[in-house]
N, C-alpha and C. Protein backbone atom coordinates (compact mmCIF):
# COMPACT_ATOMS: atom_id res chain seq x y z
N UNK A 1 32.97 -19.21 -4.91
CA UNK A 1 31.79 -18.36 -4.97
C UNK A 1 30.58 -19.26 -5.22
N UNK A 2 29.16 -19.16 -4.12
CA UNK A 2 28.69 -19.71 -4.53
C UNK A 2 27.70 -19.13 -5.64
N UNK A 3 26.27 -20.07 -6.10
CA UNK A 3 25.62 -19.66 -7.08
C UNK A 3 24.85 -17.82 -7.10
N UNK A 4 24.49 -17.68 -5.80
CA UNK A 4 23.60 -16.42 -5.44
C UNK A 4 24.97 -15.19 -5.46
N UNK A 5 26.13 -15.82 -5.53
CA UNK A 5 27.07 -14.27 -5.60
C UNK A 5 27.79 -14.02 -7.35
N UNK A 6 27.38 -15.65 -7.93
CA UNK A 6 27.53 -15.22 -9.65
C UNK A 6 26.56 -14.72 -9.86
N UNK A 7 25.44 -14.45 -9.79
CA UNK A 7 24.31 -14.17 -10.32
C UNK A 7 24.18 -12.35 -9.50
N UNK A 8 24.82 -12.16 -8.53
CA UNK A 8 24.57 -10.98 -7.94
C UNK A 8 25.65 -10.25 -8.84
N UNK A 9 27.26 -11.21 -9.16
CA UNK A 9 27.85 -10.17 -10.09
C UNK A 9 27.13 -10.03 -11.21
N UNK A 10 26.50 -10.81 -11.78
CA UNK A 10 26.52 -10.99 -13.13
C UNK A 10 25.63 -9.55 -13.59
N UNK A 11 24.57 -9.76 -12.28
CA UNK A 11 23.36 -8.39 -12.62
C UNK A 11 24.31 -7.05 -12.63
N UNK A 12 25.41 -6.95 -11.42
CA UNK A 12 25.88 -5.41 -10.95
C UNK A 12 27.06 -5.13 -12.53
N UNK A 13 27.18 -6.27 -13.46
CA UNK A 13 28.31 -5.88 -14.50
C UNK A 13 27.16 -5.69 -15.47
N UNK A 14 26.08 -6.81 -16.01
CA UNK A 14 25.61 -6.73 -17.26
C UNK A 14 24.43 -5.56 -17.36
N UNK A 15 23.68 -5.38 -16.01
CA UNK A 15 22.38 -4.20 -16.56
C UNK A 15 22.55 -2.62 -16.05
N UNK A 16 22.66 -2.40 -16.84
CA UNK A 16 22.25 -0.75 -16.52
C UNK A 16 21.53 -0.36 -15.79
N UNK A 17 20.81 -0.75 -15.33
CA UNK A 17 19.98 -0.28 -14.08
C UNK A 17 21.18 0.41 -12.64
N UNK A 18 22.24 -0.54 -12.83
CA UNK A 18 22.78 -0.34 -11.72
C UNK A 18 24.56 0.32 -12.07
N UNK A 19 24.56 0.81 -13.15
CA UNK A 19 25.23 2.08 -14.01
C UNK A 19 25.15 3.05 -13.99
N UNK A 20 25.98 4.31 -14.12
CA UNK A 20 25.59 5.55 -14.81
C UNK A 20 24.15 5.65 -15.43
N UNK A 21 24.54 4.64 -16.76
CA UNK A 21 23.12 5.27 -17.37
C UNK A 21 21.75 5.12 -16.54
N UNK A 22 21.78 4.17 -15.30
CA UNK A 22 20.45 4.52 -14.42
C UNK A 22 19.83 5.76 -14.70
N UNK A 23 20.79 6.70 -14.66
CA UNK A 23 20.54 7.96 -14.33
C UNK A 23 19.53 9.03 -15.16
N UNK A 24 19.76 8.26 -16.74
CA UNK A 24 19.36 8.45 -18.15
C UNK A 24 17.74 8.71 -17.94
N UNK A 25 16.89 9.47 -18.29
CA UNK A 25 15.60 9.66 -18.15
C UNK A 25 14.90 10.12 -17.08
N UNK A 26 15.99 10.61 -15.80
CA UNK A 26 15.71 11.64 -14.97
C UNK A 26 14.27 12.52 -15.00
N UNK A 27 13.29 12.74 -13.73
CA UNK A 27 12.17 13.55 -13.74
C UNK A 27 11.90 13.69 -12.79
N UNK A 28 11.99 15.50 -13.32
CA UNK A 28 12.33 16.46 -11.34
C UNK A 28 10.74 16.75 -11.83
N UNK A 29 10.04 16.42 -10.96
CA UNK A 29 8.38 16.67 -10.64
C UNK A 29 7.98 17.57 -10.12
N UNK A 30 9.02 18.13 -10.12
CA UNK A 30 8.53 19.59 -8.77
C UNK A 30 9.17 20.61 -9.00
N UNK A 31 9.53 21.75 -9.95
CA UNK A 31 9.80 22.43 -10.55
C UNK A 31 8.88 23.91 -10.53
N UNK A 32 9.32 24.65 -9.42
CA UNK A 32 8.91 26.19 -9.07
C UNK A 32 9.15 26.89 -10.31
N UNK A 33 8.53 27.64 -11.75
CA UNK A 33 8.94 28.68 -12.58
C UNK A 33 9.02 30.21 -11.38
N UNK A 34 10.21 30.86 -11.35
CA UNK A 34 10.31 31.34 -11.11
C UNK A 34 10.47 33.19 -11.76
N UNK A 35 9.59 33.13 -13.11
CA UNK A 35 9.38 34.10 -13.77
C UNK A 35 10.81 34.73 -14.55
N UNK A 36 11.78 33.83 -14.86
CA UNK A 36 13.17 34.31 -15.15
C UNK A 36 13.12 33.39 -16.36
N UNK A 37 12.73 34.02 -17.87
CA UNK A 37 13.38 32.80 -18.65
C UNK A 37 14.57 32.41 -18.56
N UNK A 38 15.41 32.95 -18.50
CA UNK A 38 16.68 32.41 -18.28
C UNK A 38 17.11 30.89 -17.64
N UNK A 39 16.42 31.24 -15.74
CA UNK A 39 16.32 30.23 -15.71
C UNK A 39 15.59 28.00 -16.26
N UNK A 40 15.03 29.12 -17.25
CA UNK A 40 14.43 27.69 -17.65
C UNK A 40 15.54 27.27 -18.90
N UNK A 41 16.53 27.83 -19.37
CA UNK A 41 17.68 27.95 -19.80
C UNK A 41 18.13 27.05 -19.69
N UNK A 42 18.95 27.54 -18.23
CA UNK A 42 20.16 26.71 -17.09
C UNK A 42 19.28 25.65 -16.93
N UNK A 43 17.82 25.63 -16.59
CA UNK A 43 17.81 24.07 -16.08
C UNK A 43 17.44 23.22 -17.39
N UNK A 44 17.13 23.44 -18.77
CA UNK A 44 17.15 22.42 -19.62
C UNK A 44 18.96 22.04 -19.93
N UNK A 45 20.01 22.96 -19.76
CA UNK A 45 21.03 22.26 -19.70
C UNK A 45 21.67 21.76 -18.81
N UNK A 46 21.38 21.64 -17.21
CA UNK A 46 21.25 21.20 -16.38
C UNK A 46 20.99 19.67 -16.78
N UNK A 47 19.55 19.62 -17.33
CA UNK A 47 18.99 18.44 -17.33
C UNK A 47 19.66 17.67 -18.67
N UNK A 48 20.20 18.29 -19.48
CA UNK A 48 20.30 17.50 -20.73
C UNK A 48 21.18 16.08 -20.48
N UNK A 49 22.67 16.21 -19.75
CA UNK A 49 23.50 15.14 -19.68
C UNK A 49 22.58 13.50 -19.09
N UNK A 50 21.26 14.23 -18.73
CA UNK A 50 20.58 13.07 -17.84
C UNK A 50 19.63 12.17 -18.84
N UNK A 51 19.62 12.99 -19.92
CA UNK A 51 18.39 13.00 -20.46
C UNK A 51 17.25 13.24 -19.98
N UNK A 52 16.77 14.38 -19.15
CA UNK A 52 15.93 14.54 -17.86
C UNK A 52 14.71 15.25 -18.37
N UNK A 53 13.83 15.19 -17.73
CA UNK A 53 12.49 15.98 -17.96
C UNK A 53 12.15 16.71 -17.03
N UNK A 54 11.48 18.18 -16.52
CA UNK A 54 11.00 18.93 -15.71
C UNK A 54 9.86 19.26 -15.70
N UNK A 55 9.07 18.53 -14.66
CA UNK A 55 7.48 19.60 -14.62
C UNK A 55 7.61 20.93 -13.90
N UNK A 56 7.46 21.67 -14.82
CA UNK A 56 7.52 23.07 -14.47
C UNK A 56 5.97 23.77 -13.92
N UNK A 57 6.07 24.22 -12.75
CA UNK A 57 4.57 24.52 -12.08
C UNK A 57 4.72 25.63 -12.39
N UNK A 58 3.68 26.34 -12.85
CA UNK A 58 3.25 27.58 -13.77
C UNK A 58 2.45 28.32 -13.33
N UNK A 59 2.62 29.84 -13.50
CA UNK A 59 1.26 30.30 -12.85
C UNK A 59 0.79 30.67 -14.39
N UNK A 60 -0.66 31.21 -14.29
CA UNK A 60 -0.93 31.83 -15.48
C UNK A 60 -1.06 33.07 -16.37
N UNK A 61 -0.07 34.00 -15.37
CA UNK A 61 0.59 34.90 -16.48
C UNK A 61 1.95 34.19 -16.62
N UNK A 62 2.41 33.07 -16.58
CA UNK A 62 3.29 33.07 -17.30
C UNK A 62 3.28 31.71 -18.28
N UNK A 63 2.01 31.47 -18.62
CA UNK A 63 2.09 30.61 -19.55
C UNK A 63 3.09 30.87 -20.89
N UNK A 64 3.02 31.96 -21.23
CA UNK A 64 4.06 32.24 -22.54
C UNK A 64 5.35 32.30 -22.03
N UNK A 65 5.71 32.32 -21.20
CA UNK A 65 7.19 32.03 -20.87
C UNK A 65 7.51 30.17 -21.10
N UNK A 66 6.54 29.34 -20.55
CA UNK A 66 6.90 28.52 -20.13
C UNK A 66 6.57 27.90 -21.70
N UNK A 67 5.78 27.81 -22.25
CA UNK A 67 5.11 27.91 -23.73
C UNK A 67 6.85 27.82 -24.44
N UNK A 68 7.36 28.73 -24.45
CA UNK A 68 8.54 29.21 -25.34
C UNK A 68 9.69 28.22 -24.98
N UNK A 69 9.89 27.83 -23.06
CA UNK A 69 10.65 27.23 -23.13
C UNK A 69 10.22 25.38 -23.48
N UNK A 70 8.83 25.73 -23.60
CA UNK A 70 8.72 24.25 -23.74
C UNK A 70 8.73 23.54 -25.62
N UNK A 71 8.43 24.56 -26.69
CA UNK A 71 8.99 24.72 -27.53
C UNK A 71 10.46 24.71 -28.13
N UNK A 72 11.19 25.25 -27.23
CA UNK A 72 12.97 25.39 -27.54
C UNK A 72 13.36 24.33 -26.99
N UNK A 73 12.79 23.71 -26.06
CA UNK A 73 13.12 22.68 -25.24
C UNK A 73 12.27 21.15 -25.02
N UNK A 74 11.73 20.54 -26.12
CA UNK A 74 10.73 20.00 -26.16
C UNK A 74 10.90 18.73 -25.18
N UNK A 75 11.77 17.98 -24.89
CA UNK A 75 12.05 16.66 -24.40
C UNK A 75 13.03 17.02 -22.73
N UNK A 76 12.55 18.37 -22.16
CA UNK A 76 13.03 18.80 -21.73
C UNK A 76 11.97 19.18 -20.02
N UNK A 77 10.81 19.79 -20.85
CA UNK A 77 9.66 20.44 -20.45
C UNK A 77 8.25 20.34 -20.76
N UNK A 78 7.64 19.53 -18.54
CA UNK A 78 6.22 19.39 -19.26
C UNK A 78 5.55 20.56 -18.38
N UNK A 79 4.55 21.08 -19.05
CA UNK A 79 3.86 21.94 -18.12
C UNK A 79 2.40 21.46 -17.37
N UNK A 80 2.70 22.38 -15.28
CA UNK A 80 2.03 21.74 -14.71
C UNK A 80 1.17 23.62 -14.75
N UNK A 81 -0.33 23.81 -14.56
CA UNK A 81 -0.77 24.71 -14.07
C UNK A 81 -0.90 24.89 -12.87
N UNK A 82 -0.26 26.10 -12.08
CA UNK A 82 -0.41 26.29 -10.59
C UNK A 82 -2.06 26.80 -10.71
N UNK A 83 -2.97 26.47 -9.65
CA UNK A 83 -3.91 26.99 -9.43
C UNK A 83 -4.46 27.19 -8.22
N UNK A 84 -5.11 27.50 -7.94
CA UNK A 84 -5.93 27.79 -6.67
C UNK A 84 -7.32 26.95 -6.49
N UNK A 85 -7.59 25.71 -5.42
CA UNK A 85 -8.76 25.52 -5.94
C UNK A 85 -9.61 26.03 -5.06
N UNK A 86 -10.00 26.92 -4.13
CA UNK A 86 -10.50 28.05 -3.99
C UNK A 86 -10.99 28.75 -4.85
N UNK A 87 -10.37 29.17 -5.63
CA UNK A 87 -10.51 30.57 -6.80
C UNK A 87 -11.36 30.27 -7.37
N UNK A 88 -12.75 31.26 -7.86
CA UNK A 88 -14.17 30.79 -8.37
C UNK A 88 -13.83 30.38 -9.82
N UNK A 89 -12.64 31.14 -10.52
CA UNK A 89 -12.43 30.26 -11.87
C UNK A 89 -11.75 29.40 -11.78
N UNK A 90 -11.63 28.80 -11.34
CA UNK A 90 -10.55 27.12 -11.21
C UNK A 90 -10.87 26.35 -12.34
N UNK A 91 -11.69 26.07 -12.49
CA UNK A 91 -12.48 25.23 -13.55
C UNK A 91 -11.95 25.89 -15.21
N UNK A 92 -12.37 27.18 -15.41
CA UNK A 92 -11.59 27.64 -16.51
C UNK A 92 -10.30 28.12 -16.44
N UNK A 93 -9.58 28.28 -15.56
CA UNK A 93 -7.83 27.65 -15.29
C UNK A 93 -7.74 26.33 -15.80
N UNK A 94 -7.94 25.04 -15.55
CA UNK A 94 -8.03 24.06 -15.63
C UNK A 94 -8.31 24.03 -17.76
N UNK A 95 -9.23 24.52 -17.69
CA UNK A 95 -9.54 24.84 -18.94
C UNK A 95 -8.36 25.56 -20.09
N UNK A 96 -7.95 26.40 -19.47
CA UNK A 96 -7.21 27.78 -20.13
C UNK A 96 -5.70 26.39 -20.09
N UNK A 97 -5.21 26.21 -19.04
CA UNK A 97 -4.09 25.38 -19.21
C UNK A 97 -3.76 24.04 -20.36
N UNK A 98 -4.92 23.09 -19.77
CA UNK A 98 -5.44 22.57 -20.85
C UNK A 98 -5.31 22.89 -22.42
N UNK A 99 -5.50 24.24 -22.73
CA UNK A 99 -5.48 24.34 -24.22
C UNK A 99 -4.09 25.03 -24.54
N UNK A 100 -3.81 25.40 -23.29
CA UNK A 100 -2.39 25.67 -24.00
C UNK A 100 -1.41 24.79 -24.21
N UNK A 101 -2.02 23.61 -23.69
CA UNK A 101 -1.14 22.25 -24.00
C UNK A 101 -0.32 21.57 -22.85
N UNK A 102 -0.58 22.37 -21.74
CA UNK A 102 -0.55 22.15 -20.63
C UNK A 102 -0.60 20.48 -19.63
N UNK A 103 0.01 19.53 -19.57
CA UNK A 103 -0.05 18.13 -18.87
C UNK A 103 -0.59 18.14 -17.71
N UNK A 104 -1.08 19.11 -17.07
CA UNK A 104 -1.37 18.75 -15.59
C UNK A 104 -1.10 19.80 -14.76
N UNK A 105 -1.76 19.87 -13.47
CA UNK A 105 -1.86 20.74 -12.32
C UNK A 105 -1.26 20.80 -11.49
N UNK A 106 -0.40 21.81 -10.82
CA UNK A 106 0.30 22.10 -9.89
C UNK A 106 1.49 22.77 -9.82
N UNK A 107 1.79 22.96 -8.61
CA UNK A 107 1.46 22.26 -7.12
C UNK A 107 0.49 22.90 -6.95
N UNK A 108 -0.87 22.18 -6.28
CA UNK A 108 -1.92 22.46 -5.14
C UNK A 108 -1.69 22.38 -3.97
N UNK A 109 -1.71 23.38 -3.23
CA UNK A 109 -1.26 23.85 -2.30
C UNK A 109 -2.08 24.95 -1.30
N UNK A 110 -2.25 24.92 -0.09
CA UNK A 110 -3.28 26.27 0.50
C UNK A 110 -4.45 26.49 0.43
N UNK A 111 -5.43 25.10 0.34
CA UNK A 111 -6.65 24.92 -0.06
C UNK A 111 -7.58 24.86 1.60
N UNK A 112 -8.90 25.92 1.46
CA UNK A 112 -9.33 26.34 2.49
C UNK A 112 -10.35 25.06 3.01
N UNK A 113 -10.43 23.73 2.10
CA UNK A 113 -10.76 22.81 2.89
C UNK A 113 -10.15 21.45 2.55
N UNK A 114 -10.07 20.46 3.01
CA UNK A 114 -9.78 19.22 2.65
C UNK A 114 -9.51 18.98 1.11
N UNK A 115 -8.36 18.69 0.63
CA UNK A 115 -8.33 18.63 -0.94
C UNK A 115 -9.17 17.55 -1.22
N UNK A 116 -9.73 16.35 -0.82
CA UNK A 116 -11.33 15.67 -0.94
C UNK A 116 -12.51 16.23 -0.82
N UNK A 117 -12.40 17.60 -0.60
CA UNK A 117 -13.79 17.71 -0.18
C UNK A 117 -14.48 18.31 -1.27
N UNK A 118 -16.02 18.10 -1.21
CA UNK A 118 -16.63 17.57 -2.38
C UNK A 118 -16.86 18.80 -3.36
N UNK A 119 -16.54 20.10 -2.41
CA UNK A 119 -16.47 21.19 -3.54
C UNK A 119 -15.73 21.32 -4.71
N UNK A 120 -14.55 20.66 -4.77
CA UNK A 120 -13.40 20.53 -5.70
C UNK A 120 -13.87 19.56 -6.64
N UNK A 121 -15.07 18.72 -6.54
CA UNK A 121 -15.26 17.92 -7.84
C UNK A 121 -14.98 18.18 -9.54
N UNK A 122 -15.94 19.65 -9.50
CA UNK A 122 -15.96 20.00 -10.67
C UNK A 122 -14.21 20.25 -10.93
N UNK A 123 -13.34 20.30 -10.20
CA UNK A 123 -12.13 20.81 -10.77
C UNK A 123 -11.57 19.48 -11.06
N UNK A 124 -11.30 18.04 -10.80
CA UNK A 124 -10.95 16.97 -10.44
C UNK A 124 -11.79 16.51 -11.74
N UNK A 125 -13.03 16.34 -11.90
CA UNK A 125 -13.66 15.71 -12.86
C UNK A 125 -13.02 16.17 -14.48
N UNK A 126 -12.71 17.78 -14.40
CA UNK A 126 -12.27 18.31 -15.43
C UNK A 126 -10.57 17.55 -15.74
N UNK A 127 -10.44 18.04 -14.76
CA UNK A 127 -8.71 17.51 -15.24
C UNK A 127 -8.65 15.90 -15.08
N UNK A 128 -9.10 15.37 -14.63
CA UNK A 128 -10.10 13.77 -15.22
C UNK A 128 -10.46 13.46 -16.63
N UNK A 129 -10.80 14.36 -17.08
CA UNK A 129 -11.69 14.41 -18.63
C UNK A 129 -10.63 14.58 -19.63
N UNK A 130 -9.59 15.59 -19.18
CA UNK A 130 -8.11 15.77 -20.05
C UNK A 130 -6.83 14.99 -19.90
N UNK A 131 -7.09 13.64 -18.92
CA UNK A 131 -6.05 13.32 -18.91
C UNK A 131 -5.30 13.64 -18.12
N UNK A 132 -5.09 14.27 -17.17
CA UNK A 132 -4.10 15.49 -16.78
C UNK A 132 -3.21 14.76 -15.55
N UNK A 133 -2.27 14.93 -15.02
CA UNK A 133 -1.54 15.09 -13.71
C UNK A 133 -2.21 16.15 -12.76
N UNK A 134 -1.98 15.90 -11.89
CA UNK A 134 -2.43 16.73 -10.55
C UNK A 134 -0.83 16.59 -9.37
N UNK A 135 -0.23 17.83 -9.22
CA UNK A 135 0.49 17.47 -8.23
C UNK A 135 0.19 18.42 -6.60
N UNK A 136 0.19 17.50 -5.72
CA UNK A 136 -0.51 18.25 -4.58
C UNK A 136 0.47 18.14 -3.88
N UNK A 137 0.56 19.50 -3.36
CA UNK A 137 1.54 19.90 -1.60
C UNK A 137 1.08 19.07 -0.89
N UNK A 138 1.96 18.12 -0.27
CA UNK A 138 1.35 17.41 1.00
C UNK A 138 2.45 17.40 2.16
N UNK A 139 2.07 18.04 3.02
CA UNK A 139 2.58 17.61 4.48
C UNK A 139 3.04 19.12 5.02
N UNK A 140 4.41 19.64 5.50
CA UNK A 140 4.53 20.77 5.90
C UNK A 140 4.26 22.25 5.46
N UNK A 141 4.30 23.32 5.92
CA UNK A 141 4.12 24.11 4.70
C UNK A 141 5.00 25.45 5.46
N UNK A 142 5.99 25.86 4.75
CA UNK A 142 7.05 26.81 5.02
C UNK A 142 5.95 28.15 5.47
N UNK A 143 6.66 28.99 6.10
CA UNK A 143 6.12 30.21 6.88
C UNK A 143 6.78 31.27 6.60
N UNK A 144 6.96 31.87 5.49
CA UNK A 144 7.70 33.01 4.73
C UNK A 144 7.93 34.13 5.69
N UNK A 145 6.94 35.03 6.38
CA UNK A 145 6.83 35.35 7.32
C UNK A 145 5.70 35.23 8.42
N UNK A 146 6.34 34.57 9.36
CA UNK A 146 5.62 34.57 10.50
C UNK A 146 4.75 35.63 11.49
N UNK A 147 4.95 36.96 11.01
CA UNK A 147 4.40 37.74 11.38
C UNK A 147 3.05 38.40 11.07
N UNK A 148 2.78 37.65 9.91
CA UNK A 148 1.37 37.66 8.71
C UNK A 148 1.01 36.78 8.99
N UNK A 149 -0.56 37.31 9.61
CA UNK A 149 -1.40 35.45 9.82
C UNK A 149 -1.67 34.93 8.21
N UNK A 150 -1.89 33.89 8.41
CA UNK A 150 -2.48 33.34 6.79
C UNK A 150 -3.11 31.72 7.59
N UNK A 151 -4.22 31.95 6.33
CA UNK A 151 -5.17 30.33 6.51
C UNK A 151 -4.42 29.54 5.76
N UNK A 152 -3.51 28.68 6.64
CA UNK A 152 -3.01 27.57 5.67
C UNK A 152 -3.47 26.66 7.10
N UNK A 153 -3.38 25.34 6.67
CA UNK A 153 -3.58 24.45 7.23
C UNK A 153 -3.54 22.85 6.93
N UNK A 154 -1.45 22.42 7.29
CA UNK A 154 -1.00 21.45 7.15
C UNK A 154 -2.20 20.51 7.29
N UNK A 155 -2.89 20.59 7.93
CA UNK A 155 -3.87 19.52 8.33
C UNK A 155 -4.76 19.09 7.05
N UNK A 156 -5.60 20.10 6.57
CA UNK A 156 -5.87 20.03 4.59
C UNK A 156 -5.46 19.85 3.67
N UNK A 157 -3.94 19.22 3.63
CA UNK A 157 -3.08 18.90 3.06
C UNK A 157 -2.66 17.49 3.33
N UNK A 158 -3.39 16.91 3.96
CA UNK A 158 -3.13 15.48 4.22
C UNK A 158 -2.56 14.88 3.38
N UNK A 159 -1.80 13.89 3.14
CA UNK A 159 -1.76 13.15 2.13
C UNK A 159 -2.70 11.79 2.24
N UNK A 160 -3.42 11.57 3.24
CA UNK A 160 -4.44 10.60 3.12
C UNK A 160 -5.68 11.01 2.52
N UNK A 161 -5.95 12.57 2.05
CA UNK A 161 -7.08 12.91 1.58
C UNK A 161 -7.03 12.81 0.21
N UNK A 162 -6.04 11.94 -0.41
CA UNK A 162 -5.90 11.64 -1.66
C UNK A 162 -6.46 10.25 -1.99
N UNK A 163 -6.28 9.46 -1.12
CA UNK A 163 -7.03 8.37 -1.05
C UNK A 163 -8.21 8.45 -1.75
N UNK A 164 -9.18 9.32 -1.31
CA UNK A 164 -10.31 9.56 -1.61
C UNK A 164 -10.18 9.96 -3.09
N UNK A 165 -9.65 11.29 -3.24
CA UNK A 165 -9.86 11.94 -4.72
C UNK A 165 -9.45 10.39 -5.88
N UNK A 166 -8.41 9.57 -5.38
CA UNK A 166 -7.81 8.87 -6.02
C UNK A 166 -8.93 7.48 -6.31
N UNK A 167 -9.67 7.35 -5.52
CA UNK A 167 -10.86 6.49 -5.76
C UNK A 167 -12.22 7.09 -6.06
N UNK A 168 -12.36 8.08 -6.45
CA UNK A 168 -13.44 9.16 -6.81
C UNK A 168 -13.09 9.05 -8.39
N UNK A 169 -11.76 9.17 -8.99
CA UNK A 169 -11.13 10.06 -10.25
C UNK A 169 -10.15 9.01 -10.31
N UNK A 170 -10.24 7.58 -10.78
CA UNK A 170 -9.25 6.54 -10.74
C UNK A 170 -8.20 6.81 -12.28
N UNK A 171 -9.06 7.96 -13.25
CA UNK A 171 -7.90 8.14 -14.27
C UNK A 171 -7.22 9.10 -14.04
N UNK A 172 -7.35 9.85 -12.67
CA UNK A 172 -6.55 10.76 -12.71
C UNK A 172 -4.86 10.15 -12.63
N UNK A 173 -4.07 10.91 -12.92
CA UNK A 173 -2.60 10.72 -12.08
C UNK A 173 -2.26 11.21 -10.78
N UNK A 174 -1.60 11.30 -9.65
CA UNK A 174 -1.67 11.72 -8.79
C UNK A 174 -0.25 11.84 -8.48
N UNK A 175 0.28 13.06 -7.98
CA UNK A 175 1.75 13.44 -7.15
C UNK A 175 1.40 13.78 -5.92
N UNK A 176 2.10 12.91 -4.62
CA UNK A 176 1.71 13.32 -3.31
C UNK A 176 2.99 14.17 -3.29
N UNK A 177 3.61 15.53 -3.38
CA UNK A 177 5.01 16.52 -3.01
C UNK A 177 5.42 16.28 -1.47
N UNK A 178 6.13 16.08 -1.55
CA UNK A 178 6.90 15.93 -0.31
C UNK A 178 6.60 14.79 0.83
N UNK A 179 5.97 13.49 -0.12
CA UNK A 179 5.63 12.40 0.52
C UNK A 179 4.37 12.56 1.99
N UNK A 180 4.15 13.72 2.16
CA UNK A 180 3.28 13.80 2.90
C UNK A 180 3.77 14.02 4.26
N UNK A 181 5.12 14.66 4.46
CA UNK A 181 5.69 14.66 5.66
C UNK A 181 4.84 15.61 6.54
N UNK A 182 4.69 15.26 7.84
CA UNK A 182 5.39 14.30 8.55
C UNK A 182 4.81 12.90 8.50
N UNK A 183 3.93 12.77 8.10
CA UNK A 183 3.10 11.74 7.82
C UNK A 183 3.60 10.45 6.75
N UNK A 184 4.86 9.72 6.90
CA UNK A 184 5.23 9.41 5.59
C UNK A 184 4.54 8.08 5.77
């Protein structure tokens, strides 16, 4: 054996990285609340063997659900606020989440222009100011039913229009969801 295949065993026996425990500290980023405490139940014991964490995307009537499981479940559950940035209160969403202790935004998703575009500042600057995560829908977007028009538009969802927000708001954090397909 030469030197480059002791050194290749030596890493695959001595570090954990390339073990089970890899697995240890698990974080599902993308986490639909689906209005069932229960389910936030099943998935903190789901997650426990991993030691795992879940951002749970929230709307805001159900902050007290998610509140309770993030209490019973502390190392378990971070909360993201779903919002609209359309919606004329976005800004006090952003706000309201925020104080409930809330880590961050999302998924953003279904936005009637470019998620860069310059109307969304005030929402970006805010969750800028708190620290926050932002996780944005990027790339396809499912068609529940096709028989209902709706303004969505994969195209406003770029994942290159993060570029921008991301050099506008350099403390933000940023989640591109779904890598930006098809666009990877």
């Amino acid at each position: 054996m030469h030197t480059g295949h002791i050194i290749l065993v030596s890493i695959l026996t001595c570090c954990p990285v390339f073990s089970q425990s890899a697995l240890r500290g698990l974080v599902d980023a993308h986490v639909h609340y689906n209005s069932d405490p229960a389910f936030l139940d099943k998935m903190a014991e789901r997650l426990d063997p991993f030691d795992g964490t879940a951002l749970v995307l929230t709307q805001p009537k159900d902050i007290p659900d998610v509140l309770a499981a993030i209490k019973k479940h502390p190392k378990r559950f971070v909360g993201l606020g779903s919002i609209r940035l359309d919606d004329p209160q976005a800004v006090s969403l952003v706000d309201k989440f925020h104080d409930a202790g809330f880590r961050g935004l999302g998924e953003l998703t279904g936005p009637l222009k470019n998620y860069d575009d310059k109307s969304y500042t005030a929402i970006y600057e805010r969750a800028e100011k708190y620290g926050m995560i932002i996780l944005f829908h990027t790339g396809i977007v499912m068609r529940p039913n096709p028989e209902t028009p709706t303004d969505v538009s994969v195209d406003r969802m770029r994942v290159t229009t993060l570029d921008n927000i991301a050099r506008r708001f350099p403390k933000l954090t940023l989640i591109a969801a779904h890598l930006g397909n098809p666009d990877y």
